[in-house]
N, C-alpha and C. Protein backbone atom coordinates (compact mmCIF):
# COMPACT_ATOMS: atom_id res chain seq x y z
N UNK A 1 0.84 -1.18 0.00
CA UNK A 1 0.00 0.00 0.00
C UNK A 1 0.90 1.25 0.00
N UNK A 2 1.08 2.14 -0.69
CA UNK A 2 1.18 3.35 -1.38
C UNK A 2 0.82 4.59 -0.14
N UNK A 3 1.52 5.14 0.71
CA UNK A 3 1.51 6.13 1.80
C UNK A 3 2.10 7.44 0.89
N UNK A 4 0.84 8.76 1.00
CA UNK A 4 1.89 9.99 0.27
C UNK A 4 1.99 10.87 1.65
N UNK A 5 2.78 11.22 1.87
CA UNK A 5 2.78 12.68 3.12
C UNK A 5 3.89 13.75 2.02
N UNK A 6 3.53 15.22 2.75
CA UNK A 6 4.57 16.13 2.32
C UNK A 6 6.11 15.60 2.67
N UNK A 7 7.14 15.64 1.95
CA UNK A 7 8.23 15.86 1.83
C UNK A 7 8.71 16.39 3.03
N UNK A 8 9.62 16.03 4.14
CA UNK A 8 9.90 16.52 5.46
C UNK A 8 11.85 16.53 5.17
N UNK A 9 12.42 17.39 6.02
CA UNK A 9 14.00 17.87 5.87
C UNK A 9 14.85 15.99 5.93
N UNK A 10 14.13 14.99 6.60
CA UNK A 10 13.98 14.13 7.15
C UNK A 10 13.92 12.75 5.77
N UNK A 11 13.45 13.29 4.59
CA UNK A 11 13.23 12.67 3.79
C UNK A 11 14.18 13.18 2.19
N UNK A 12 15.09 14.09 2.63
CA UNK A 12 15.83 14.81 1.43
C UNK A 12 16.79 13.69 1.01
N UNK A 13 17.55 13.25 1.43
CA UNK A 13 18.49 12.17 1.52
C UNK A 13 17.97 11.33 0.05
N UNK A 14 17.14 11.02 0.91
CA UNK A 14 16.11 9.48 0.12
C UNK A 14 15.57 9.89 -1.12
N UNK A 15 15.02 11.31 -1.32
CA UNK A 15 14.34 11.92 -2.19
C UNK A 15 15.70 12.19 -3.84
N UNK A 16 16.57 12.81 -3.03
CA UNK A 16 17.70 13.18 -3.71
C UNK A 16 18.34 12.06 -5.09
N UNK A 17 18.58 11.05 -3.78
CA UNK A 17 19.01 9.37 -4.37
C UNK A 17 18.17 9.20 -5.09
N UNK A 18 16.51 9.56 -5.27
CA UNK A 18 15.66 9.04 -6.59
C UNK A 18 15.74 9.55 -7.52
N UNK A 19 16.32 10.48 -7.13
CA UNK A 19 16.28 11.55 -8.57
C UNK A 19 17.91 11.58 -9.21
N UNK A 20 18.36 10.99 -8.40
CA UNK A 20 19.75 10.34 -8.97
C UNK A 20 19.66 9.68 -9.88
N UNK A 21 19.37 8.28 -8.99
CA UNK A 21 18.76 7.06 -9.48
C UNK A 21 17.85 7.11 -11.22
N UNK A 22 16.98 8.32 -10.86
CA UNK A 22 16.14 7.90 -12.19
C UNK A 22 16.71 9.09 -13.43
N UNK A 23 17.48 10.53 -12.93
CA UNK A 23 17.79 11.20 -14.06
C UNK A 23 19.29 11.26 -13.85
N UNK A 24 20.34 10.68 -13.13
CA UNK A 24 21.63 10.84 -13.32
C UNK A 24 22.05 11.76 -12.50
N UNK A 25 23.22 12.34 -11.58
CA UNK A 25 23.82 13.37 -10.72
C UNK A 25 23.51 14.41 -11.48
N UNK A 26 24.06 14.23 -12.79
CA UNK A 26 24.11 15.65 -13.84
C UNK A 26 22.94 16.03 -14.14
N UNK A 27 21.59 16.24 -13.73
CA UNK A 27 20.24 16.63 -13.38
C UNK A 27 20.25 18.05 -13.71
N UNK A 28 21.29 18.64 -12.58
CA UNK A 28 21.28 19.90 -11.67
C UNK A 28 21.80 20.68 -12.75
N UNK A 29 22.99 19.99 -13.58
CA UNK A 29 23.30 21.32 -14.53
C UNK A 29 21.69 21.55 -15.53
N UNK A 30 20.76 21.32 -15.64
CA UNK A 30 19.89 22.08 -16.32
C UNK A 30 19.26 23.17 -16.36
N UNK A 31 18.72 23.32 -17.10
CA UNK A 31 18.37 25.07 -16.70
C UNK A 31 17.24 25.49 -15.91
N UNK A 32 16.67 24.75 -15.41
CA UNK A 32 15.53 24.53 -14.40
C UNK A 32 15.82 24.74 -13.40
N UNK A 33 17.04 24.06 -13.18
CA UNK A 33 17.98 23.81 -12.06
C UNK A 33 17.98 25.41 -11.20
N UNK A 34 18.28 26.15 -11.98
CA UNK A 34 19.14 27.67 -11.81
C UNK A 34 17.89 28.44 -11.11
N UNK A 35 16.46 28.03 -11.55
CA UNK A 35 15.28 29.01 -11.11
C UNK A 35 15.44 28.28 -9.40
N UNK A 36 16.04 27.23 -9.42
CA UNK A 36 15.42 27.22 -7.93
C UNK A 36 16.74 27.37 -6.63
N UNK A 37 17.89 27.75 -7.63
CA UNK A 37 19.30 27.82 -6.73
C UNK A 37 18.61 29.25 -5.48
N UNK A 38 18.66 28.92 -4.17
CA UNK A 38 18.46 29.75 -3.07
C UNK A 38 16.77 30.24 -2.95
N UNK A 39 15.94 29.35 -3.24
CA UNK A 39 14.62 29.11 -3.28
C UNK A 39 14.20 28.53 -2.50
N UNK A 40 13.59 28.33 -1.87
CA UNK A 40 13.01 27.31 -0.95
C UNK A 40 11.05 26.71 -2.16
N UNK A 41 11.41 25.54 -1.78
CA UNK A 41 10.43 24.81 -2.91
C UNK A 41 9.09 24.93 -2.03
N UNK A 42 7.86 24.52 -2.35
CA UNK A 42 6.42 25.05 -2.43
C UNK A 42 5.99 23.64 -1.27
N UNK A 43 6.39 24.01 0.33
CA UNK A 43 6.66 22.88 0.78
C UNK A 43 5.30 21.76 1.01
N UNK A 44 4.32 22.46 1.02
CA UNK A 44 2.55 21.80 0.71
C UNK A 44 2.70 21.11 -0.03
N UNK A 45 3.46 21.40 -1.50
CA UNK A 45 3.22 20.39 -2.77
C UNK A 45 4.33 19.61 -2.90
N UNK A 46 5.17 19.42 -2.48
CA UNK A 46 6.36 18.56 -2.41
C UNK A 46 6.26 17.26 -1.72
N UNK A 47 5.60 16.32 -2.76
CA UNK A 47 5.19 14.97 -1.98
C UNK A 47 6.29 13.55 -2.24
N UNK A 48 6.35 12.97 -1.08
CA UNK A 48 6.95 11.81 -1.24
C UNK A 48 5.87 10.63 -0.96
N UNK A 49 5.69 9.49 -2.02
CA UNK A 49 5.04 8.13 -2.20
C UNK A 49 5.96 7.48 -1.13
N UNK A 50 5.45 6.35 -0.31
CA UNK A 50 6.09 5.16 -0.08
C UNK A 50 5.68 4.09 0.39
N UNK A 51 6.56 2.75 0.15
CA UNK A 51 5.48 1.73 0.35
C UNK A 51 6.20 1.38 1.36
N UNK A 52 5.49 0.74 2.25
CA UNK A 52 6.27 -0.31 3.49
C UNK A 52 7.52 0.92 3.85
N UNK A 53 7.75 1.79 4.05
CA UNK A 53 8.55 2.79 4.29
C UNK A 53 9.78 3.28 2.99
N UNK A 54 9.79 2.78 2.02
CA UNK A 54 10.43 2.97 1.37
C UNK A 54 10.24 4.08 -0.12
N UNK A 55 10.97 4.59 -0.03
CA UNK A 55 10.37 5.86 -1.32
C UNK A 55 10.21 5.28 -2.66
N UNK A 56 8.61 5.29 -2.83
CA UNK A 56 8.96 4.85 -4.81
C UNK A 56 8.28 5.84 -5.49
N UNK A 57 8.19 7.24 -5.02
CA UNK A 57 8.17 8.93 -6.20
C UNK A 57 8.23 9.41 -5.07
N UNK A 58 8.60 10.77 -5.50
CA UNK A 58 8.58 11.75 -5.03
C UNK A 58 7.96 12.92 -6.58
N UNK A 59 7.69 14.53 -5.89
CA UNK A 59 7.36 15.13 -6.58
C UNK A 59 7.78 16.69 -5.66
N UNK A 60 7.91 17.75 -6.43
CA UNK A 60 8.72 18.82 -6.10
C UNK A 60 7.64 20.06 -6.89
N UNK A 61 7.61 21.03 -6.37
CA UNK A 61 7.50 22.57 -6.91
C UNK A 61 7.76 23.52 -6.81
N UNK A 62 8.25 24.64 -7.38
CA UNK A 62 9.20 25.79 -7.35
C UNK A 62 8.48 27.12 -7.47
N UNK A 63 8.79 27.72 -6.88
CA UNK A 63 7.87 29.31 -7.15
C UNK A 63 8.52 29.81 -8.17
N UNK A 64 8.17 30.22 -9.49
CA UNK A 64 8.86 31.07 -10.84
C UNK A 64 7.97 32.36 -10.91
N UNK A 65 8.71 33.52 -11.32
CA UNK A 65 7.69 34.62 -12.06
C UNK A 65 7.99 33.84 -13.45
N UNK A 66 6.56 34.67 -14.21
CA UNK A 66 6.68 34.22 -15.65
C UNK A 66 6.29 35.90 -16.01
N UNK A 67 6.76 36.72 -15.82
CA UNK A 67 6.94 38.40 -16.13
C UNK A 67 6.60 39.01 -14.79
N UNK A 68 5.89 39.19 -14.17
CA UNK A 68 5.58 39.69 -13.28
C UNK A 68 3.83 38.80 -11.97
N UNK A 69 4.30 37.32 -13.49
CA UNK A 69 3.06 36.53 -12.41
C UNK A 69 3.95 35.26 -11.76
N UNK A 70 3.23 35.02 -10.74
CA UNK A 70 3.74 33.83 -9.91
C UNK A 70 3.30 32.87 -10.41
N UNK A 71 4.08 32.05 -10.17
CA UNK A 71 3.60 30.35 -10.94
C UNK A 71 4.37 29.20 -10.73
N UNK A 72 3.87 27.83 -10.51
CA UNK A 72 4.26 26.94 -9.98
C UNK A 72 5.36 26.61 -11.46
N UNK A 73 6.46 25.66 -11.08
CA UNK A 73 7.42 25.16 -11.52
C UNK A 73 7.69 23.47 -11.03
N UNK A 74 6.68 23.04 -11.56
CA UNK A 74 6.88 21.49 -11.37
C UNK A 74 7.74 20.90 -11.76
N UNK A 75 8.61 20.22 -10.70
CA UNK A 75 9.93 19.62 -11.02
C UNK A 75 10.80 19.33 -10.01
N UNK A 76 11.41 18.34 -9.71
CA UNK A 76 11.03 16.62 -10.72
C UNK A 76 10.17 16.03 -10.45
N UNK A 77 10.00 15.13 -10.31
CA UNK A 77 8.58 13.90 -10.73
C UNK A 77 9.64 13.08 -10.85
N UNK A 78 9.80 11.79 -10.22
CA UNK A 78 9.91 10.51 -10.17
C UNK A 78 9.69 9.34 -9.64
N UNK A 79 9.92 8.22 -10.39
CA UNK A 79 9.22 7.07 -9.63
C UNK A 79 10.55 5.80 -9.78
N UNK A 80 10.20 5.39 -8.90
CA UNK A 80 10.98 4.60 -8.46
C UNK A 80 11.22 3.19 -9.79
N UNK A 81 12.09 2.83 -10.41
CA UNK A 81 12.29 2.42 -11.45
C UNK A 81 10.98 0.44 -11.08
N UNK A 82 11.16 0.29 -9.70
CA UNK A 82 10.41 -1.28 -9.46
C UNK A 82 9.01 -0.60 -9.45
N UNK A 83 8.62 0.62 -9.43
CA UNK A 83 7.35 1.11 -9.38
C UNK A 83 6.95 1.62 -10.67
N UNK A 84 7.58 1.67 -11.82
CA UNK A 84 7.20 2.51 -12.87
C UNK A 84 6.48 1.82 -13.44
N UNK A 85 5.46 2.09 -14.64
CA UNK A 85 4.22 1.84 -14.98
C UNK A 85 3.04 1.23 -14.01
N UNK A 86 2.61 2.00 -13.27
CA UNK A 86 2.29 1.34 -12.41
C UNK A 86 0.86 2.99 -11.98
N UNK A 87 1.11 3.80 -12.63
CA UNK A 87 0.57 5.27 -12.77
C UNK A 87 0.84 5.85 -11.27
N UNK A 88 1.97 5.42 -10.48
CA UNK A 88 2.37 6.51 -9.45
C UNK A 88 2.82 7.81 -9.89
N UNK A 89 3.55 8.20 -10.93
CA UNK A 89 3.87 9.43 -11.63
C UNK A 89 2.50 10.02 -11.72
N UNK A 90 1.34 9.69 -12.57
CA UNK A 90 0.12 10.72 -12.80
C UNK A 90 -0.47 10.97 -11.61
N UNK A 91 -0.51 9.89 -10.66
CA UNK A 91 -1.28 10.24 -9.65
C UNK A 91 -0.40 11.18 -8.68
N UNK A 92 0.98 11.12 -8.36
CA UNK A 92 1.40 12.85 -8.07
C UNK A 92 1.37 13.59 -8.64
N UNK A 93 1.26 13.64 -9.61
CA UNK A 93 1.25 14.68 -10.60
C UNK A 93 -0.54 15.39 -9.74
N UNK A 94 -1.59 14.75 -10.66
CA UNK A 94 -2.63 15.19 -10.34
C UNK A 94 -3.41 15.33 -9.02
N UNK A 95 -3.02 14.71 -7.84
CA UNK A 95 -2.20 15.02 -6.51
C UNK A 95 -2.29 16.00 -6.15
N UNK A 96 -0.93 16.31 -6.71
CA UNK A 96 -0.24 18.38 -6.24
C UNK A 96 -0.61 19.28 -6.87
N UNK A 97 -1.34 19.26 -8.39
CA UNK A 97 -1.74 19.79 -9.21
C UNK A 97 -3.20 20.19 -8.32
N UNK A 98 -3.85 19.37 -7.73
CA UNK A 98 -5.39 19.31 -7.02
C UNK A 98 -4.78 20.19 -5.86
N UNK A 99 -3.68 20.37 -5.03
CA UNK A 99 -4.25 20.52 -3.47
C UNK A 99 -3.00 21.80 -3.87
N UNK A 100 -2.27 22.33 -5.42
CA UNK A 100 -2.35 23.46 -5.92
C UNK A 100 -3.26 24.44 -5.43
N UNK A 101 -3.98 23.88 -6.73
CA UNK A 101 -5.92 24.49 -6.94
C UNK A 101 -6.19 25.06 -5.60
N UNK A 102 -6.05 24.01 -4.89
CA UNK A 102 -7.18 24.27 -3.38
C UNK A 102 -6.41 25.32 -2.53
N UNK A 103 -4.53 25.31 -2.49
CA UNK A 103 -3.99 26.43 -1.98
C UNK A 103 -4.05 28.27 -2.94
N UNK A 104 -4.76 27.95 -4.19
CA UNK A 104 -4.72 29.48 -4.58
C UNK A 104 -4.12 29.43 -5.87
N UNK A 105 -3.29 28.39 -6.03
CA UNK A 105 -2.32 28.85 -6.68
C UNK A 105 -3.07 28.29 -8.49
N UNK A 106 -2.46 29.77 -9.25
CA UNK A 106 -3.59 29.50 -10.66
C UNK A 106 -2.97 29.14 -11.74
N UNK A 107 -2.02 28.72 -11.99
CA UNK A 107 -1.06 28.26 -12.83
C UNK A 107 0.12 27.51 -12.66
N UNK A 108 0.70 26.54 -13.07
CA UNK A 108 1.43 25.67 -13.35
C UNK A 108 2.81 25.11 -14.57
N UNK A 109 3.85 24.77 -14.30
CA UNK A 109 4.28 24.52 -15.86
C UNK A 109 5.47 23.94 -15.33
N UNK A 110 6.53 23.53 -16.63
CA UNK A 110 7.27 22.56 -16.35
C UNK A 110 7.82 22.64 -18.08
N UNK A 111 8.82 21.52 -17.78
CA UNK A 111 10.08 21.56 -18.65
C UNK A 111 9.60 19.56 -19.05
N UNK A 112 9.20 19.34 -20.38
CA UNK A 112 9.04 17.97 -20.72
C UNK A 112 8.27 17.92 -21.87
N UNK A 113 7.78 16.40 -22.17
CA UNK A 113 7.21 16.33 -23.21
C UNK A 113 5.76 16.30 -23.36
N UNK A 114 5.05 17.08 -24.58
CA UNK A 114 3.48 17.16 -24.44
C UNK A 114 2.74 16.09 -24.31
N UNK A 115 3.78 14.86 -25.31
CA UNK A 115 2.71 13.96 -24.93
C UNK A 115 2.25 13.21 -24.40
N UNK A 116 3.09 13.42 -22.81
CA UNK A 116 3.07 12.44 -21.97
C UNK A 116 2.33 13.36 -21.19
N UNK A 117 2.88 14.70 -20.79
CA UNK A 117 2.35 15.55 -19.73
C UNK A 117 0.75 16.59 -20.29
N UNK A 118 0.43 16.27 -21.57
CA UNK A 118 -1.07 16.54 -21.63
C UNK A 118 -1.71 15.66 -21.42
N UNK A 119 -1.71 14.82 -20.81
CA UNK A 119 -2.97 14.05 -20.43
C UNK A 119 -3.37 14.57 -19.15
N UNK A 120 -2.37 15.42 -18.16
CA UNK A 120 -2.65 15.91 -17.19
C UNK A 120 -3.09 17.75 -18.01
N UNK A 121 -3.53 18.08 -18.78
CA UNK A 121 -3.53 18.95 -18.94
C UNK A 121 -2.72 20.45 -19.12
N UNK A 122 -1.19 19.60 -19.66
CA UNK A 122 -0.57 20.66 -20.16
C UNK A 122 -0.35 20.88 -21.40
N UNK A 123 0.39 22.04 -21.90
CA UNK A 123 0.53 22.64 -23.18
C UNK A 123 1.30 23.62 -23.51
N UNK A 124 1.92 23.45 -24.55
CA UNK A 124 2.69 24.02 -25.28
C UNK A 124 2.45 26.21 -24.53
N UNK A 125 3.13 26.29 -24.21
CA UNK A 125 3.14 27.99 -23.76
C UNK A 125 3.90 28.53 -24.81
N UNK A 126 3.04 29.38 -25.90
CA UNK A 126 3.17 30.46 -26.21
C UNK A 126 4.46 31.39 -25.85
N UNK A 127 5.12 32.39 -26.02
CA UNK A 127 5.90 33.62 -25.18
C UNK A 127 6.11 33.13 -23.96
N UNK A 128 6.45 32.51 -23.59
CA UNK A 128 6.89 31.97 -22.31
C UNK A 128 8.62 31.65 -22.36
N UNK A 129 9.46 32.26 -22.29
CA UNK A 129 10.95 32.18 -22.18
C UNK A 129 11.68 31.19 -21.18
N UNK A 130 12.17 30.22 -20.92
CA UNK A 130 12.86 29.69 -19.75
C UNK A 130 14.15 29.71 -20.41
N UNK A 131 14.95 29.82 -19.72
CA UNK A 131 16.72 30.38 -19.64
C UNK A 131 16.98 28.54 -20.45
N UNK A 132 17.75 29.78 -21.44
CA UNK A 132 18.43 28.64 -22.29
C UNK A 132 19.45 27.30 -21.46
N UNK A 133 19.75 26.58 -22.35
CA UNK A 133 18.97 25.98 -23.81
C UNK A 133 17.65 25.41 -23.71
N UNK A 134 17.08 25.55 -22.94
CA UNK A 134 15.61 24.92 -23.05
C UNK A 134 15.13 25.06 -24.57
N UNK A 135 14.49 23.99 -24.99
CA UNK A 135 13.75 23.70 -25.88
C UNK A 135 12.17 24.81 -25.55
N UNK A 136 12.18 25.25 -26.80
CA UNK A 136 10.83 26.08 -26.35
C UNK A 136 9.79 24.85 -26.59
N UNK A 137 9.66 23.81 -27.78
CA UNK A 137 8.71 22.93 -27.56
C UNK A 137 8.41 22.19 -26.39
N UNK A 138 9.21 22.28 -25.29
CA UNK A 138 8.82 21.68 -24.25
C UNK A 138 8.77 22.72 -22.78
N UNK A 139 8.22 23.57 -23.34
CA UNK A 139 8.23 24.46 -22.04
C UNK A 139 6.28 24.43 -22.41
N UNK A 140 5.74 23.97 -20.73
CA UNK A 140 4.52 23.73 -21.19
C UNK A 140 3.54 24.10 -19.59
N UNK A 141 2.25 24.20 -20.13
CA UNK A 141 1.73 24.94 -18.87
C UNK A 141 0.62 24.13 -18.45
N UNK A 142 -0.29 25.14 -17.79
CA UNK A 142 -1.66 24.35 -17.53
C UNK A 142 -1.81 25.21 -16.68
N UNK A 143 -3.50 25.65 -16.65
CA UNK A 143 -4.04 26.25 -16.15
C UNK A 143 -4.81 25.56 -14.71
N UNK A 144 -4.65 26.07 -13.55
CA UNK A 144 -5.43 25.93 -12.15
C UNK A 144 -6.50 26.49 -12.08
N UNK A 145 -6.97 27.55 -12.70
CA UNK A 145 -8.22 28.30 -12.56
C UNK A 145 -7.93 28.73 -14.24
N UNK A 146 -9.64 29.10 -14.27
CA UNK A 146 -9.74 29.29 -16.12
C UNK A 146 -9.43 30.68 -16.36
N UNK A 147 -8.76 30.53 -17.40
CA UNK A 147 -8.41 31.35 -18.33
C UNK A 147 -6.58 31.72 -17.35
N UNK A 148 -6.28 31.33 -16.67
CA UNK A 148 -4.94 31.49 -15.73
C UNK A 148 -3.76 32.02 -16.34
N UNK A 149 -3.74 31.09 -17.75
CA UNK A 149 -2.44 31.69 -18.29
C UNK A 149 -2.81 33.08 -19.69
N UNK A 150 -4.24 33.38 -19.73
CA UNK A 150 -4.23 34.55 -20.83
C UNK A 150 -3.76 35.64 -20.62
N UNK A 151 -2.58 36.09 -21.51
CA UNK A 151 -2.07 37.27 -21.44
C UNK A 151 -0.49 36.91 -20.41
N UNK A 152 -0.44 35.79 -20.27
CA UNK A 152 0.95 35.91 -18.97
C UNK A 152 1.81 35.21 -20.35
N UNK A 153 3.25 36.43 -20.58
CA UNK A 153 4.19 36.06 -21.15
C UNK A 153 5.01 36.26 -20.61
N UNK A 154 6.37 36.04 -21.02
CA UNK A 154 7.94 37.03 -20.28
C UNK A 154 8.75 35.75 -19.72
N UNK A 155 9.77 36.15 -19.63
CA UNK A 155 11.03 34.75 -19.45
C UNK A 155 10.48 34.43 -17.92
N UNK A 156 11.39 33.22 -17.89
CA UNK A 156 10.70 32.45 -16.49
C UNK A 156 12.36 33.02 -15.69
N UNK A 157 11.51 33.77 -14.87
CA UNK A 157 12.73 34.15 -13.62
C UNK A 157 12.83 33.43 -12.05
N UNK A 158 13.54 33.40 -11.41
CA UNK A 158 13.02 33.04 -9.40
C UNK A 158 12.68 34.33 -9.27
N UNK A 159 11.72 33.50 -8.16
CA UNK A 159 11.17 34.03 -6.82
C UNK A 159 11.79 34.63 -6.20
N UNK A 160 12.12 35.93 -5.80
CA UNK A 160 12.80 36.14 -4.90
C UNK A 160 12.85 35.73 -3.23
């Protein structure tokens, strides 16, 4: 059975090693990486899965401006390689995406591919800049409340 609680200082260790484990040490040089150097992450939505005590996903979010609006920065998402296909990834995903919503927060986005991550309802963003080399085809959003992202363009900066 599948236990999610928030992410605790207590669980970084373990969290870290998955994201080792599933994208390599060299993760961090990306450019994603850089929005969240001296950030503190969105600690409500930062969930760790585990079974019998052991971590098989975790999930992370970052505060970004996208010009002068606030907006979540989902990232990473992983699952534990004995857990994969198994839909623990969508169900954090749609998870933190839900208890988002319920904290306020009206927009969302992330660095990946459409056609895995629109089934949760993301998409291709328009004028939306993230610090090179990002691929602009994979800089992609989704709206928390309707109409969330009309009119929000401008490079993706931190939070101060």
């Amino acid at each position: 059975m599948i236990s999610l609680t928030e992410e605790t200082s207590d669980d970084w260790w373990e969290v870290e090693a998955l994201y080792d484990l599933c994208f390599a040490p060299g993760r961090e040089a990306l450019s994603s990486y850089r929005l969240r150097e001296g950030v503190a992450p969105v600690a409500e939505l930062c969930l760790v899965a585990r079974e019998e005590g052991i971590v098989a996903g975790a999930i992370r979010f970052w505060p970004v401006l996208v010009g002068e609006s606030r907006v979540l920065l989902l990232g990473p998402v992983a699952v534990h390689p004995t857990h994969q296909g198994e839909g623990l990834g969508g169900f954090l995903i749609l998870e933190s995406l839900d208890r988002a919503r319920d904290l306020g927060w009206q927009r969302a986005m992330l660095v990946g591919d459409e056609p895995y991550y629109g089934r949760f309802g993301f998409h291709r963003l328009e004028g939306v800049e993230m610090p090179p080399p990002t691929n602009p085809a994979r800089v992609l959003g989704v709206a928390l409340a309707e109409g969330a992202w009309d009119g929000i363009t401008g490079r993706v900066t931190r939070c101060a």
